[in-house]
C-alpha atoms as a PDB file:
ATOM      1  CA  UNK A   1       1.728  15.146   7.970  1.00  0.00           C
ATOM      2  CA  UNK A   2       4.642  17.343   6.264  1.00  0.00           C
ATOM      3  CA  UNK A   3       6.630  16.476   9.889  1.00  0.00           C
ATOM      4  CA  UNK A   4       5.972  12.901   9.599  1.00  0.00           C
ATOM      5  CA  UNK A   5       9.005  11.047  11.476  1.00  0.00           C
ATOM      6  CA  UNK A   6      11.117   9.034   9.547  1.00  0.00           C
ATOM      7  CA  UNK A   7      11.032   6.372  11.312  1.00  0.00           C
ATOM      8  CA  UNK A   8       6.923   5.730  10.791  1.00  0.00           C
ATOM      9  CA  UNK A   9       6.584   2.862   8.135  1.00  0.00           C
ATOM     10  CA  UNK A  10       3.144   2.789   6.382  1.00  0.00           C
ATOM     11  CA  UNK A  11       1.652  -1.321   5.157  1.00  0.00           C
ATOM     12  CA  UNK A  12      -1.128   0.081   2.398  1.00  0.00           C
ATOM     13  CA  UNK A  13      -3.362  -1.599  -0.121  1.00  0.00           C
ATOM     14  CA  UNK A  14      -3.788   0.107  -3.407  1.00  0.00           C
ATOM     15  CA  UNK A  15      -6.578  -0.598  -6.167  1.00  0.00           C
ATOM     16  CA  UNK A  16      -5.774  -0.847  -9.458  1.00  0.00           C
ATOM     17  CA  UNK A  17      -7.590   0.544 -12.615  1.00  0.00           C
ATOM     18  CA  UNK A  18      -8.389  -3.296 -13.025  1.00  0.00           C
ATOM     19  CA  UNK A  19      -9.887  -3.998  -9.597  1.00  0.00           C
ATOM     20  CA  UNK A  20      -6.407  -5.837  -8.594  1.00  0.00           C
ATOM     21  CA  UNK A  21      -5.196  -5.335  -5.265  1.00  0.00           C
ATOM     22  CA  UNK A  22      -1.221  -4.506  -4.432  1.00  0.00           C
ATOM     23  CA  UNK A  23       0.234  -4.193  -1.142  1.00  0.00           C
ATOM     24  CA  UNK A  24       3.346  -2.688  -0.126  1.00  0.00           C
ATOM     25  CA  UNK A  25       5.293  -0.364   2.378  1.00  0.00           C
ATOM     26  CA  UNK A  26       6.472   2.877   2.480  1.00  0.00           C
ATOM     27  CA  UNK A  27       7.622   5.754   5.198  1.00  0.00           C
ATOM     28  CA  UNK A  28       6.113   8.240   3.116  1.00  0.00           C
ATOM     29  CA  UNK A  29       1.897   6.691   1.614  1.00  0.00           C
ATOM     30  CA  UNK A  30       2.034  10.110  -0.140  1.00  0.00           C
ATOM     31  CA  UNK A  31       5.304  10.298  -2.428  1.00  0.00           C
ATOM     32  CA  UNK A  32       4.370   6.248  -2.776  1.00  0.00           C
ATOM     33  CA  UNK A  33       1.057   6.475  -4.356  1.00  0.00           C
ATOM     34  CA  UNK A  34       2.484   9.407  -6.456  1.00  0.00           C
ATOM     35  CA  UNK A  35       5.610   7.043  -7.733  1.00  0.00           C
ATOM     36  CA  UNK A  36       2.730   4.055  -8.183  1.00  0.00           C
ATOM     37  CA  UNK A  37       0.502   6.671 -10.662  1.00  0.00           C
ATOM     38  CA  UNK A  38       3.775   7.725 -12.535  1.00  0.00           C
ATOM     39  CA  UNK A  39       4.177   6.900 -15.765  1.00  0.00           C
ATOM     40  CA  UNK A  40       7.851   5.848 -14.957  1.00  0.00           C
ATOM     41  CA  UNK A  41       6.585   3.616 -12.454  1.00  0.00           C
ATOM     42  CA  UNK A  42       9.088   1.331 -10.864  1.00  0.00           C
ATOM     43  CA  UNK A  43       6.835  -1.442 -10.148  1.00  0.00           C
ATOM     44  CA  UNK A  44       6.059  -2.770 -13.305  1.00  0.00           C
ATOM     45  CA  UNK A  45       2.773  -4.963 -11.737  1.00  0.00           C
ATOM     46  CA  UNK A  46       1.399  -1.000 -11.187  1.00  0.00           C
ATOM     47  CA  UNK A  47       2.616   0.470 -14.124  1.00  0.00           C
ATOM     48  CA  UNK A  48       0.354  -1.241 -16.521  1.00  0.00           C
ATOM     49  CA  UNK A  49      -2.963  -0.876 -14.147  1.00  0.00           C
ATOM     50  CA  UNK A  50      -2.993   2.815 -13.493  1.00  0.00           C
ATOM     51  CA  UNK A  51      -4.683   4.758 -12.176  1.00  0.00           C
ATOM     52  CA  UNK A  52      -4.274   3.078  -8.546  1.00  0.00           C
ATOM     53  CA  UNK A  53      -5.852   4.305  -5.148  1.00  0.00           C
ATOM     54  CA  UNK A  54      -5.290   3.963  -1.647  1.00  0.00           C
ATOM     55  CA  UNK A  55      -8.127   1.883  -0.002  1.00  0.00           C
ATOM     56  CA  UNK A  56      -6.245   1.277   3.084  1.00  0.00           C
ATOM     57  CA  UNK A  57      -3.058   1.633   5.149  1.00  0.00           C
ATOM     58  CA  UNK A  58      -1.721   0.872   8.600  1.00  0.00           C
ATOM     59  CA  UNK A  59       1.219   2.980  10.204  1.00  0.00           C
ATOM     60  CA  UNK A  60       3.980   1.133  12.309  1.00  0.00           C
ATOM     61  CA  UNK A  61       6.922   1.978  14.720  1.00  0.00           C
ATOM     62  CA  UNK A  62       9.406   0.357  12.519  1.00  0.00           C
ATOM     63  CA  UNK A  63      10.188  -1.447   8.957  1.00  0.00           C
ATOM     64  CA  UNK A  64      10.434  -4.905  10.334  1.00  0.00           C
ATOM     65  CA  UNK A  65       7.015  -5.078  11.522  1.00  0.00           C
ATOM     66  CA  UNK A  66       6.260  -3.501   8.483  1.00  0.00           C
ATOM     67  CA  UNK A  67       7.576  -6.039   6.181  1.00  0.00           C
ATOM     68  CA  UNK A  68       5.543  -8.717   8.873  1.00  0.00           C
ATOM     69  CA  UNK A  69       2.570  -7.112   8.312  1.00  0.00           C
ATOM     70  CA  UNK A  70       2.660  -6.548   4.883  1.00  0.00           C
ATOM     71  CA  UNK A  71       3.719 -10.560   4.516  1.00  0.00           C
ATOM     72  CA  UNK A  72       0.395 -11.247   6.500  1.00  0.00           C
ATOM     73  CA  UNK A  73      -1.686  -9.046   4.512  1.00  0.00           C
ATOM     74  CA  UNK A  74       0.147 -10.688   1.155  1.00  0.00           C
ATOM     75  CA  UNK A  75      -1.070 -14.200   2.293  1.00  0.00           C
ATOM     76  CA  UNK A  76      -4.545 -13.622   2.866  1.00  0.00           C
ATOM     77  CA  UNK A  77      -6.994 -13.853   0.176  1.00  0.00           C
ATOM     78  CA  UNK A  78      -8.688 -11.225  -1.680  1.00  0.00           C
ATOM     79  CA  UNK A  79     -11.953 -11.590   0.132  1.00  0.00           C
ATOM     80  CA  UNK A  80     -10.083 -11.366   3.484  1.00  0.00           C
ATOM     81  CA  UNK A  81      -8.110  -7.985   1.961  1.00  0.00           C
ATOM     82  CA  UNK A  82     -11.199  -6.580   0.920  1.00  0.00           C
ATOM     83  CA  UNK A  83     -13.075  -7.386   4.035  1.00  0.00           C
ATOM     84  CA  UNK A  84      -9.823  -6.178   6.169  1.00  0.00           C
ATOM     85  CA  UNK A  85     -10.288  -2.867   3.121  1.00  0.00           C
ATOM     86  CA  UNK A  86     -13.992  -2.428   4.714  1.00  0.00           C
ATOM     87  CA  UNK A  87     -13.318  -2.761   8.009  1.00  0.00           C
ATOM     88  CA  UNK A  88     -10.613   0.327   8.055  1.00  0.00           C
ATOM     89  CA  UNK A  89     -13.077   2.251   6.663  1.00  0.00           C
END
């Protein structure tokens, strides 16, 4: 995974300390879920419900579809992320 190409985008779902989900994108689910456990979080919605961990992820071929995906996954409800959560396990 250390030669992961650039150009691989990552959609992932993250569970927070408070059983909230957050989904976002990244080229690097790794260095992301790191940043999202920092203390000097950038995302503030993260910051405050640490510790987070990754309950799912999807990889694409680029950041638009990306971004599409993640918009999808945003929409649906959070019985359709956790079943969607399930079924990638």
């Amino acid at each position: 995974m250390a030669n992961k190409p650039i150009n691989d985008w990552s959609v992932y779902i993250i569970r927070c300390a408070d059983q909230s989900l957050y989904t976002g994108v990244t080229t690097d689910i790794n260095r992301r879920i790191a940043e999202h456990n920092s203390p000097d979080s950038i995302t503030r919605y993260t910051r405050v419900r640490q510790p987070v961990s990754l309950v799912y992820h999807e990889t694409l071929s680029d950041r638009s579809s990306a971004c599409k995906r993640e918009h999808q996954i945003k929409k649906l409800s959070r019985l359709q992320k956790l079943t969607l959560v399930q079924a990638g396990n």
